[in-house]
PDB file of N, CA and C in Angstrom:
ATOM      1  N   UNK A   1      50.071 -38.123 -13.790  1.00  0.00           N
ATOM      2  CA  UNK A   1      49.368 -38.390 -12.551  1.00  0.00           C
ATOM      3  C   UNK A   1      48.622 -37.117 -12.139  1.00  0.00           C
ATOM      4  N   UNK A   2      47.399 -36.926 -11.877  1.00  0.00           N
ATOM      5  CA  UNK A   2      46.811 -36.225 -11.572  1.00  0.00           C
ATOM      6  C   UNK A   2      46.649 -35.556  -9.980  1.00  0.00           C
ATOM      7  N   UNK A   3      46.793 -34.694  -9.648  1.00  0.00           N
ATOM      8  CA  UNK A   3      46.594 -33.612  -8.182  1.00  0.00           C
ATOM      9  C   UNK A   3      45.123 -34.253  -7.825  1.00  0.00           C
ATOM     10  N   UNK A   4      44.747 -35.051  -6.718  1.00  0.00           N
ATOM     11  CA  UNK A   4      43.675 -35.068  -6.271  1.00  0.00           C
ATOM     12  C   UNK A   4      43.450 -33.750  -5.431  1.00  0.00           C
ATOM     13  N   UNK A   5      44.037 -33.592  -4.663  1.00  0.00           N
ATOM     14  CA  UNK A   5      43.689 -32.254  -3.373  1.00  0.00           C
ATOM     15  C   UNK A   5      44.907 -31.938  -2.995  1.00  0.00           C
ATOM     16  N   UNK A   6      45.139 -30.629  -3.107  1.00  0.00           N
ATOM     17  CA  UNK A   6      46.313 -29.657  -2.498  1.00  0.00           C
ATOM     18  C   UNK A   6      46.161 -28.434  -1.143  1.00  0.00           C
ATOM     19  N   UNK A   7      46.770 -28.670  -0.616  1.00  0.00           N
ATOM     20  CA  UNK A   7      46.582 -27.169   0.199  1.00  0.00           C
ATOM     21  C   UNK A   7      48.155 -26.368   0.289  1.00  0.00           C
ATOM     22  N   UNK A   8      47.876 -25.304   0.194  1.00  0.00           N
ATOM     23  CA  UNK A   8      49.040 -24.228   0.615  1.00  0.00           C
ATOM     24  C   UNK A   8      49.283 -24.429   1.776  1.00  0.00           C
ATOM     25  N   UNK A   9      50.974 -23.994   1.991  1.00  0.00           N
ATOM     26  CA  UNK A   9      51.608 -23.873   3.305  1.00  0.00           C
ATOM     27  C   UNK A   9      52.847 -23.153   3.263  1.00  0.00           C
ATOM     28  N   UNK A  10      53.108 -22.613   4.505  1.00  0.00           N
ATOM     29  CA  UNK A  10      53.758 -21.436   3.866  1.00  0.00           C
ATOM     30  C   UNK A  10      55.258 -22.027   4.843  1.00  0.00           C
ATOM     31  N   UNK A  11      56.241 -21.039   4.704  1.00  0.00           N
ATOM     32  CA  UNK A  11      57.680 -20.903   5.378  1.00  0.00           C
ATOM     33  C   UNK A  11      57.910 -20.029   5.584  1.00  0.00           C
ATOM     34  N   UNK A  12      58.482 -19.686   6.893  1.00  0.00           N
ATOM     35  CA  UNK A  12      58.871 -18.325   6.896  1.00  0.00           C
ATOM     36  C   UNK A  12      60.859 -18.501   7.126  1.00  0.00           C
ATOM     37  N   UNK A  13      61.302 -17.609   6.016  1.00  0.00           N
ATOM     38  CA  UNK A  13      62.680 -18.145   6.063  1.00  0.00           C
ATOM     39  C   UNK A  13      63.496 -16.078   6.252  1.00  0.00           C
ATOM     40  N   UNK A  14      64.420 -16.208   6.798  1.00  0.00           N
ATOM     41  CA  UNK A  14      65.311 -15.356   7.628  1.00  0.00           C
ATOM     42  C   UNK A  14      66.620 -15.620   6.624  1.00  0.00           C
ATOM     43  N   UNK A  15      66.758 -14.129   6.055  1.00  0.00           N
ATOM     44  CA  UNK A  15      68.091 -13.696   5.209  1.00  0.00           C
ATOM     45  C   UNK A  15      68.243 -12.780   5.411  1.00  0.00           C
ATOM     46  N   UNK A  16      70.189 -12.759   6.195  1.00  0.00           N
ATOM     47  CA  UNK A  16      70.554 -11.943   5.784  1.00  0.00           C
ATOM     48  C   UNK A  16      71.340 -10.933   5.021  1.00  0.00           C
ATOM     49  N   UNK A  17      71.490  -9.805   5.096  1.00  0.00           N
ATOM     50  CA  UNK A  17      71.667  -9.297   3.139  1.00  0.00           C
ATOM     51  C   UNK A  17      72.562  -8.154   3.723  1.00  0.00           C
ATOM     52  N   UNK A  18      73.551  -7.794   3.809  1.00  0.00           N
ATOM     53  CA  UNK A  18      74.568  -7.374   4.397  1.00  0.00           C
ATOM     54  C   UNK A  18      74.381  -6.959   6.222  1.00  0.00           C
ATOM     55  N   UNK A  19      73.521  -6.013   6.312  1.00  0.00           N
ATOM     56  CA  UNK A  19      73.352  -5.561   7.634  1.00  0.00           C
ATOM     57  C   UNK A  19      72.035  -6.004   8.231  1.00  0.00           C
ATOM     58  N   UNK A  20      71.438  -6.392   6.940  1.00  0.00           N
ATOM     59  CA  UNK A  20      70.073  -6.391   7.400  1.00  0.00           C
ATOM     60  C   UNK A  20      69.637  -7.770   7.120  1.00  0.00           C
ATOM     61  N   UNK A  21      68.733  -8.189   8.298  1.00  0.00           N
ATOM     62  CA  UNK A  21      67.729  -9.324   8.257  1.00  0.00           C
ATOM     63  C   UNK A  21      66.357  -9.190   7.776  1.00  0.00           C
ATOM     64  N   UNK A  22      66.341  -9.677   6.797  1.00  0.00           N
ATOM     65  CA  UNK A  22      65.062  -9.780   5.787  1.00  0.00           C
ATOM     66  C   UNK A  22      64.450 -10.921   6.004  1.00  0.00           C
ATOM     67  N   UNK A  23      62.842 -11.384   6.389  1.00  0.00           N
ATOM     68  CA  UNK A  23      61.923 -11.986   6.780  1.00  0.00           C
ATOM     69  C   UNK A  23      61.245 -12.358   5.694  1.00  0.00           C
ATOM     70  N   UNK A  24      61.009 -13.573   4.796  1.00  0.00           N
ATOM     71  CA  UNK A  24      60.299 -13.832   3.990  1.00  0.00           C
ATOM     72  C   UNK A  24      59.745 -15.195   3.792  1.00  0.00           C
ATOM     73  N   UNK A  25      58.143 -14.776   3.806  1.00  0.00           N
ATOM     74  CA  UNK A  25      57.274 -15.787   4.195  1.00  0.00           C
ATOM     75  C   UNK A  25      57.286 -16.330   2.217  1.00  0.00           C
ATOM     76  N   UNK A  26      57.266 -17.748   2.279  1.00  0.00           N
ATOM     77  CA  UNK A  26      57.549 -18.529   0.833  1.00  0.00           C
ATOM     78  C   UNK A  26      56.657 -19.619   0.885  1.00  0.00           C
ATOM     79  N   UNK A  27      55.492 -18.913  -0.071  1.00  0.00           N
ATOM     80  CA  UNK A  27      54.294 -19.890   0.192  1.00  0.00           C
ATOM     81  C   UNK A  27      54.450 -21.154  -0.893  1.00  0.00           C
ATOM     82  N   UNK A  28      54.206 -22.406  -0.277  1.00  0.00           N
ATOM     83  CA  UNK A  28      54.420 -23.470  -1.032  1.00  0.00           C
ATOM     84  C   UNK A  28      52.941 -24.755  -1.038  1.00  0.00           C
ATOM     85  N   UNK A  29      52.943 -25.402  -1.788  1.00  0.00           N
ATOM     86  CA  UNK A  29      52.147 -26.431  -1.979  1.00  0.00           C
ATOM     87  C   UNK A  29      51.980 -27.933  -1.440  1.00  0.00           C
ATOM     88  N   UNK A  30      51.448 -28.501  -0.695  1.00  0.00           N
ATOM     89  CA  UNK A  30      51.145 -29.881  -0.298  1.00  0.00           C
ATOM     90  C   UNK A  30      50.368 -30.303  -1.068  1.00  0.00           C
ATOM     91  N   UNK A  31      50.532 -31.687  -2.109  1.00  0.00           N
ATOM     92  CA  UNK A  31      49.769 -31.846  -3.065  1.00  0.00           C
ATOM     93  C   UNK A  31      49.753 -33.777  -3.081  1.00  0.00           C
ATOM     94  N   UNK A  32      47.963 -33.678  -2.862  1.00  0.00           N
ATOM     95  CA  UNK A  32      48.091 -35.484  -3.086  1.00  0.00           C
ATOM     96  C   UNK A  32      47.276 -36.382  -4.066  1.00  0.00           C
ATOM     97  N   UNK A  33      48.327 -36.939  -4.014  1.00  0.00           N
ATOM     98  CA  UNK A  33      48.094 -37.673  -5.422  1.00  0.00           C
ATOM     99  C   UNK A  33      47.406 -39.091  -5.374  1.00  0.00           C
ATOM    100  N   UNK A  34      47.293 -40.059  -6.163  1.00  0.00           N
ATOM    101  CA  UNK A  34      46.508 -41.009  -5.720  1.00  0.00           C
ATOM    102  C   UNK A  34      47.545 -42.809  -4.743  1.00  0.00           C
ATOM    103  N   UNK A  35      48.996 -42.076  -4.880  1.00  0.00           N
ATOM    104  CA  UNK A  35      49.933 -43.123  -4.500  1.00  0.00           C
ATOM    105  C   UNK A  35      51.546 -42.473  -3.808  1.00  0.00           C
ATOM    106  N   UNK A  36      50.826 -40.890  -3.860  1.00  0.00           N
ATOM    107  CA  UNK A  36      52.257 -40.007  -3.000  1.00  0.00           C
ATOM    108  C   UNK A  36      51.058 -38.580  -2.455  1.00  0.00           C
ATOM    109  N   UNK A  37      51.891 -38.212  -1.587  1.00  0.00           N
ATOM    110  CA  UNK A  37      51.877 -36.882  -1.130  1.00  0.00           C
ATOM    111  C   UNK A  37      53.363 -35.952  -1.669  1.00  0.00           C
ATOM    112  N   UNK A  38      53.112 -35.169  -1.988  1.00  0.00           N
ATOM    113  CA  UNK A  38      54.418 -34.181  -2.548  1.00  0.00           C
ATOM    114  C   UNK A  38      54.585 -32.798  -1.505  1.00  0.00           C
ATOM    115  N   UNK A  39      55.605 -32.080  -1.336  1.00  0.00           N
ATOM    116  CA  UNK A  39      55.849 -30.933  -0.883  1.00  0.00           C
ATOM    117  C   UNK A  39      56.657 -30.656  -1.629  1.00  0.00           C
ATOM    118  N   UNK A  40      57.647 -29.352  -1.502  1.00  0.00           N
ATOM    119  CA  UNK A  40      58.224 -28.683  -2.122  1.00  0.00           C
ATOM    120  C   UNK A  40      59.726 -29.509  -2.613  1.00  0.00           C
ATOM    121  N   UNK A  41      60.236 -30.107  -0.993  1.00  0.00           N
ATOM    122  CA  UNK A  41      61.403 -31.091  -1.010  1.00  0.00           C
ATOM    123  C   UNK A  41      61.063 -32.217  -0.046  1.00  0.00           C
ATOM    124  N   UNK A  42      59.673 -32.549  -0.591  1.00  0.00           N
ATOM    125  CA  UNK A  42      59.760 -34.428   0.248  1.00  0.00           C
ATOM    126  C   UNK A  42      58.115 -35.111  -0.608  1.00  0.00           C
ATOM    127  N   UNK A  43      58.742 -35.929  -0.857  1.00  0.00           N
ATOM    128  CA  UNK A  43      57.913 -37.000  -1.593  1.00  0.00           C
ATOM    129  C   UNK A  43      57.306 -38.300  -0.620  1.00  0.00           C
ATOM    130  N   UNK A  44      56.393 -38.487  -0.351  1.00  0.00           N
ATOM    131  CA  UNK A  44      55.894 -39.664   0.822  1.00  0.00           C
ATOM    132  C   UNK A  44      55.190 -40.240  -0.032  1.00  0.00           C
ATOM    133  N   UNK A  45      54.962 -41.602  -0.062  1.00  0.00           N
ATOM    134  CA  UNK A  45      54.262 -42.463  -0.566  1.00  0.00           C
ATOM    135  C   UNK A  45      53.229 -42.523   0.371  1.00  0.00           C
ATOM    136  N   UNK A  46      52.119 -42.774  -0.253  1.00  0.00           N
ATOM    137  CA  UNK A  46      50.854 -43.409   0.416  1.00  0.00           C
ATOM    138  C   UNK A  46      51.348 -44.529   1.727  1.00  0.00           C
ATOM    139  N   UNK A  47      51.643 -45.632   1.056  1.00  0.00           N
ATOM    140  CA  UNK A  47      51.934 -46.951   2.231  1.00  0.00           C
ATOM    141  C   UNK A  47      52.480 -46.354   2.869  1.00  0.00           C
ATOM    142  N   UNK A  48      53.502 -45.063   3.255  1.00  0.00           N
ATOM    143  CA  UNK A  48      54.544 -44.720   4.111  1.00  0.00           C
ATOM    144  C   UNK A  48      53.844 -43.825   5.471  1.00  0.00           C
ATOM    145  N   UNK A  49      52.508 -43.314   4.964  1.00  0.00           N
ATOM    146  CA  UNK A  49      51.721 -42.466   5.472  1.00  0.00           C
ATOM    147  C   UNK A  49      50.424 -43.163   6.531  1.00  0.00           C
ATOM    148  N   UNK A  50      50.759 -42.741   7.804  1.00  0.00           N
ATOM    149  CA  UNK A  50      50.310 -43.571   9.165  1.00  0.00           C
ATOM    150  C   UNK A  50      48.603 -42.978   9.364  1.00  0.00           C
ATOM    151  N   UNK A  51      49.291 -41.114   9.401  1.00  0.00           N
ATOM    152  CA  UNK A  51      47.949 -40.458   9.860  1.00  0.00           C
ATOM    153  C   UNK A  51      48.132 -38.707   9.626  1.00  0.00           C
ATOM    154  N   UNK A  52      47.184 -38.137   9.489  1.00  0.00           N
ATOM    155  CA  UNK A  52      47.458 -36.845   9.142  1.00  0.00           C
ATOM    156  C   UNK A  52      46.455 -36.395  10.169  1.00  0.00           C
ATOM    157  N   UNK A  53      46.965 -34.667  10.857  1.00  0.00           N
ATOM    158  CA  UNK A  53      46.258 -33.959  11.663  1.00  0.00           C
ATOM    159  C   UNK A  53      46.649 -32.768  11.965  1.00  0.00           C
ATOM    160  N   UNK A  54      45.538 -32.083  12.867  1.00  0.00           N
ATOM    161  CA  UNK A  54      45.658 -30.315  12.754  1.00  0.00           C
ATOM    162  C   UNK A  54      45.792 -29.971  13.878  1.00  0.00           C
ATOM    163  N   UNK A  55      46.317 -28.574  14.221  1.00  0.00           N
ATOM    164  CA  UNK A  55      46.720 -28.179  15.696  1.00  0.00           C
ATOM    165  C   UNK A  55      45.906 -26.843  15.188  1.00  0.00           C
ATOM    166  N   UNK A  56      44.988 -26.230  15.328  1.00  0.00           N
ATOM    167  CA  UNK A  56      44.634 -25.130  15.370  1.00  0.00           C
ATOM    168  C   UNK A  56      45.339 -23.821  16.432  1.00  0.00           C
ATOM    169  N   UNK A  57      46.227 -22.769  15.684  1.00  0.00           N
ATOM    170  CA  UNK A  57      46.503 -21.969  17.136  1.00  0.00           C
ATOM    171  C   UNK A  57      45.990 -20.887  17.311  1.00  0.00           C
ATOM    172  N   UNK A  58      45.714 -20.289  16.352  1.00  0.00           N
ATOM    173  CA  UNK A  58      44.615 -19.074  16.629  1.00  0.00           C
ATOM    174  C   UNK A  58      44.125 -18.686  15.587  1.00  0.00           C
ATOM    175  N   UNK A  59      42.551 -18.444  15.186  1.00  0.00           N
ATOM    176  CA  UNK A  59      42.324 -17.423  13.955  1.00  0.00           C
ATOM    177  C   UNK A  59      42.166 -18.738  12.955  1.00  0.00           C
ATOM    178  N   UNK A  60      42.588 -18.075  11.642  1.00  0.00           N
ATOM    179  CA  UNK A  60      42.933 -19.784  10.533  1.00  0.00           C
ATOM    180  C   UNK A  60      44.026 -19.892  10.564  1.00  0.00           C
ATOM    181  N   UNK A  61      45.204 -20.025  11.748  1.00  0.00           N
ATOM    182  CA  UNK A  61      46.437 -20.183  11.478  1.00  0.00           C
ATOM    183  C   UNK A  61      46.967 -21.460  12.436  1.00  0.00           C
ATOM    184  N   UNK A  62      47.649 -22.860  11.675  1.00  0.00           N
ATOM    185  CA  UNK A  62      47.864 -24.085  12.223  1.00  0.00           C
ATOM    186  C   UNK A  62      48.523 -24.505  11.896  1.00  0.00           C
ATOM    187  N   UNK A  63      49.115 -25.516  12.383  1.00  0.00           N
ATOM    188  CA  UNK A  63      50.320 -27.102  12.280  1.00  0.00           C
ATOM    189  C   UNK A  63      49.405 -27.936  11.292  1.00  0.00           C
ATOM    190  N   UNK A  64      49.536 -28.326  10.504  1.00  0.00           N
ATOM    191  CA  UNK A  64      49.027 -29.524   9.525  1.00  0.00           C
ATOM    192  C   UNK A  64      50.394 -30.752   9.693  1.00  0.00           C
ATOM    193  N   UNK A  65      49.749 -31.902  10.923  1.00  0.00           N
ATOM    194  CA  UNK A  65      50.786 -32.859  10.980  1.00  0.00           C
ATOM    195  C   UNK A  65      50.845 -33.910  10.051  1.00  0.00           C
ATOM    196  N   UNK A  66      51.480 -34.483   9.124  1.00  0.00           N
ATOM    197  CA  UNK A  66      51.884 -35.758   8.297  1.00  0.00           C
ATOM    198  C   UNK A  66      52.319 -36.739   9.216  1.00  0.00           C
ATOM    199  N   UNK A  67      51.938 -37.658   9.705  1.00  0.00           N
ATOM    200  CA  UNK A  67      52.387 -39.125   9.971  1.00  0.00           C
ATOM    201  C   UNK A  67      53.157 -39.642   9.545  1.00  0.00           C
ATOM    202  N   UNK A  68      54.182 -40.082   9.222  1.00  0.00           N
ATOM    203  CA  UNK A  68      55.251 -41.288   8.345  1.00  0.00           C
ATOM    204  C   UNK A  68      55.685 -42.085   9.161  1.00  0.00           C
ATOM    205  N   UNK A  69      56.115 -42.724   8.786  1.00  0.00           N
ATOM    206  CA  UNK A  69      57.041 -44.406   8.991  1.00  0.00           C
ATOM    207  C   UNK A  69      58.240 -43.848   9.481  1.00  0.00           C
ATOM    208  N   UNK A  70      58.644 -42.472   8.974  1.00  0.00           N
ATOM    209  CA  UNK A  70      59.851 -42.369   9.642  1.00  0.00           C
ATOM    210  C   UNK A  70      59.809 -41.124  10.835  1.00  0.00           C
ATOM    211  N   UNK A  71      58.965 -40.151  10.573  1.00  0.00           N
ATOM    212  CA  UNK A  71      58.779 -39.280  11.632  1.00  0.00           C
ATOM    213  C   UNK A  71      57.526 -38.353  11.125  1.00  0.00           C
ATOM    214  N   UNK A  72      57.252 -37.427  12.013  1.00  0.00           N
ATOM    215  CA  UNK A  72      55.937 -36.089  11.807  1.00  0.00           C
ATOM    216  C   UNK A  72      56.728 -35.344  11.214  1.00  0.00           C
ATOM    217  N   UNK A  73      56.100 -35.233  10.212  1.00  0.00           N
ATOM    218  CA  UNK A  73      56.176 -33.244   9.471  1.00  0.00           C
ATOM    219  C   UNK A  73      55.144 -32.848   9.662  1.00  0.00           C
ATOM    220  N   UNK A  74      55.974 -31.422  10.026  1.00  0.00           N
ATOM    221  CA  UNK A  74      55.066 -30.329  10.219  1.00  0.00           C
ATOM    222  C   UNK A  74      54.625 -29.403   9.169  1.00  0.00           C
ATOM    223  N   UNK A  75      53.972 -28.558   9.068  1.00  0.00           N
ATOM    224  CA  UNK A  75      53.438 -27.526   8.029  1.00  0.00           C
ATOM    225  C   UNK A  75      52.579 -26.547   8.526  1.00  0.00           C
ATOM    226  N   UNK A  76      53.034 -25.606   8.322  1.00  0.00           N
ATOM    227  CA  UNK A  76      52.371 -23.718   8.531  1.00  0.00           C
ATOM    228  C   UNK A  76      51.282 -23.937   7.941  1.00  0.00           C
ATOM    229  N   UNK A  77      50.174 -23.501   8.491  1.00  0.00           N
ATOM    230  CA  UNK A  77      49.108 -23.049   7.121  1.00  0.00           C
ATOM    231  C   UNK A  77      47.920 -22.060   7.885  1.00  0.00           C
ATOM    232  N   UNK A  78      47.294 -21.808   6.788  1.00  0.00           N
ATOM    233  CA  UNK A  78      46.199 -20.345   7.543  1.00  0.00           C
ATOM    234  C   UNK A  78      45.134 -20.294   6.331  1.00  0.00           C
ATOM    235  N   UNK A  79      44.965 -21.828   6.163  1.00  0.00           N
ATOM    236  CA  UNK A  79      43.703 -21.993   4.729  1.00  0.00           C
ATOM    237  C   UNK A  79      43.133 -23.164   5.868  1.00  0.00           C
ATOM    238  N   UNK A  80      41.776 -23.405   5.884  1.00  0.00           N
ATOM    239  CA  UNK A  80      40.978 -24.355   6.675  1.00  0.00           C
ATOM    240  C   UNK A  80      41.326 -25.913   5.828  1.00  0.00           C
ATOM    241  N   UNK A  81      41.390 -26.857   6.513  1.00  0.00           N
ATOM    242  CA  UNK A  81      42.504 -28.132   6.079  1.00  0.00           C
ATOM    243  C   UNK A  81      41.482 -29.348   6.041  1.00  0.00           C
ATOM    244  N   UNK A  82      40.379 -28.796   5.884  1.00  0.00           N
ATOM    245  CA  UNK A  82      39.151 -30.061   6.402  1.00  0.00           C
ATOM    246  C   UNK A  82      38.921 -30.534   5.321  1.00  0.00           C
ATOM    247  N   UNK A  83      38.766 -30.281   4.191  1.00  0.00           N
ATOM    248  CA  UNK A  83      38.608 -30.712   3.229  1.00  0.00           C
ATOM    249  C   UNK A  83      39.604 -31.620   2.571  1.00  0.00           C
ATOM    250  N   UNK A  84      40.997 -31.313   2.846  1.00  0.00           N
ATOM    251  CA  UNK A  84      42.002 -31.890   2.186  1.00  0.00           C
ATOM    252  C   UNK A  84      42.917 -33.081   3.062  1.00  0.00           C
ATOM    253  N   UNK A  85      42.272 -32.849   4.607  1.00  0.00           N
ATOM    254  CA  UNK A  85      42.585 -34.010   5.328  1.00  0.00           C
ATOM    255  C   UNK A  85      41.584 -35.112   5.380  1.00  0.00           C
ATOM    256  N   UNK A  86      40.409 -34.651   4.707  1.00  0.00           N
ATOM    257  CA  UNK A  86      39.594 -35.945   4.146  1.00  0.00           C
ATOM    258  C   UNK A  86      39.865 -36.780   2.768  1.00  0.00           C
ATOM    259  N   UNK A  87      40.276 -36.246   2.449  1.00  0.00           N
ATOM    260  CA  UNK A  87      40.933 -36.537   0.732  1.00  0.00           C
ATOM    261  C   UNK A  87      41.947 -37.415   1.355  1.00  0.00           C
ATOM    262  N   UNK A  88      43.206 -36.700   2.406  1.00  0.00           N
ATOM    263  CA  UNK A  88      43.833 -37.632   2.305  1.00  0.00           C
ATOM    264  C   UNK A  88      43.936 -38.959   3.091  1.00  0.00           C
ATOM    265  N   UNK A  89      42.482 -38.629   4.363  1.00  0.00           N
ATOM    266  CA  UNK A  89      42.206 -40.214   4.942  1.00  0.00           C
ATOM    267  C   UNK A  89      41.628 -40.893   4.263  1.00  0.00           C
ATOM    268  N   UNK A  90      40.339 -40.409   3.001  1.00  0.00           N
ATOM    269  CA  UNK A  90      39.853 -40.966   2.088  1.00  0.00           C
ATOM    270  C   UNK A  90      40.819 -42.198   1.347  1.00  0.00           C
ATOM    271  N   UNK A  91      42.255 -41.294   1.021  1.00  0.00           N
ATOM    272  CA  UNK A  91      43.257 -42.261   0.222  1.00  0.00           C
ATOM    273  C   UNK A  91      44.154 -43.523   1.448  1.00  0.00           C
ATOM    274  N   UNK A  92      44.515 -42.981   2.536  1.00  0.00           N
ATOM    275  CA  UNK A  92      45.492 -43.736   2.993  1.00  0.00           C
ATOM    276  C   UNK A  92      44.849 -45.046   3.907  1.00  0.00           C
ATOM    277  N   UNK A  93      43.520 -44.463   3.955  1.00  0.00           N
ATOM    278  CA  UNK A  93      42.246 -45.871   5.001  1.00  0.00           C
ATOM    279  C   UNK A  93      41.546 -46.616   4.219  1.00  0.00           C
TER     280      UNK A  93
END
């Protein structure tokens, strides 16, 4: 199955390592396909997918919201999303 359009998104995840709290941002992939959307640990089917949208908060840095059947995911990102939220209304309308 082929990657139609992907965008990066990142995590920022908090470890700590004896005394110290270590901050590490873990950049990951949103990738859609022609009958799923993929992330790192969640698989959505197309039919499952309502509506996708952006919260801009400052600069290029935003919320990229997923729609589902069962609730919103959210997603970090700081790459411009216009392109790849047309891809994926292109697929789900």
């Amino acid at each position: 199955m082929n990657c139609i359009a992907e965008i990066p998104y990142y995590k920022v995840v908090r470890k700590i390592i004896g005394n110290e709290q270590l901050t590490v941002v873990d950049e990951r992939f949103i990738k859609l396909y022609e009958k799923k959307i993929t992330t790192r640990y969640h698989e959505f089917l197309i039919r499952d997918i309502f509506d996708i949208s952006y919260r801009q908060l400052g600069g290029v840095e935003g919320i990229l919201y997923l729609h589902t059947k069962n609730r919103i995911f959210s997603y970090s990102i700081n790459t411009d999303p216009t392109g790849f939220i047309e891809a994926v209304k292109g697929v789900i309308y």
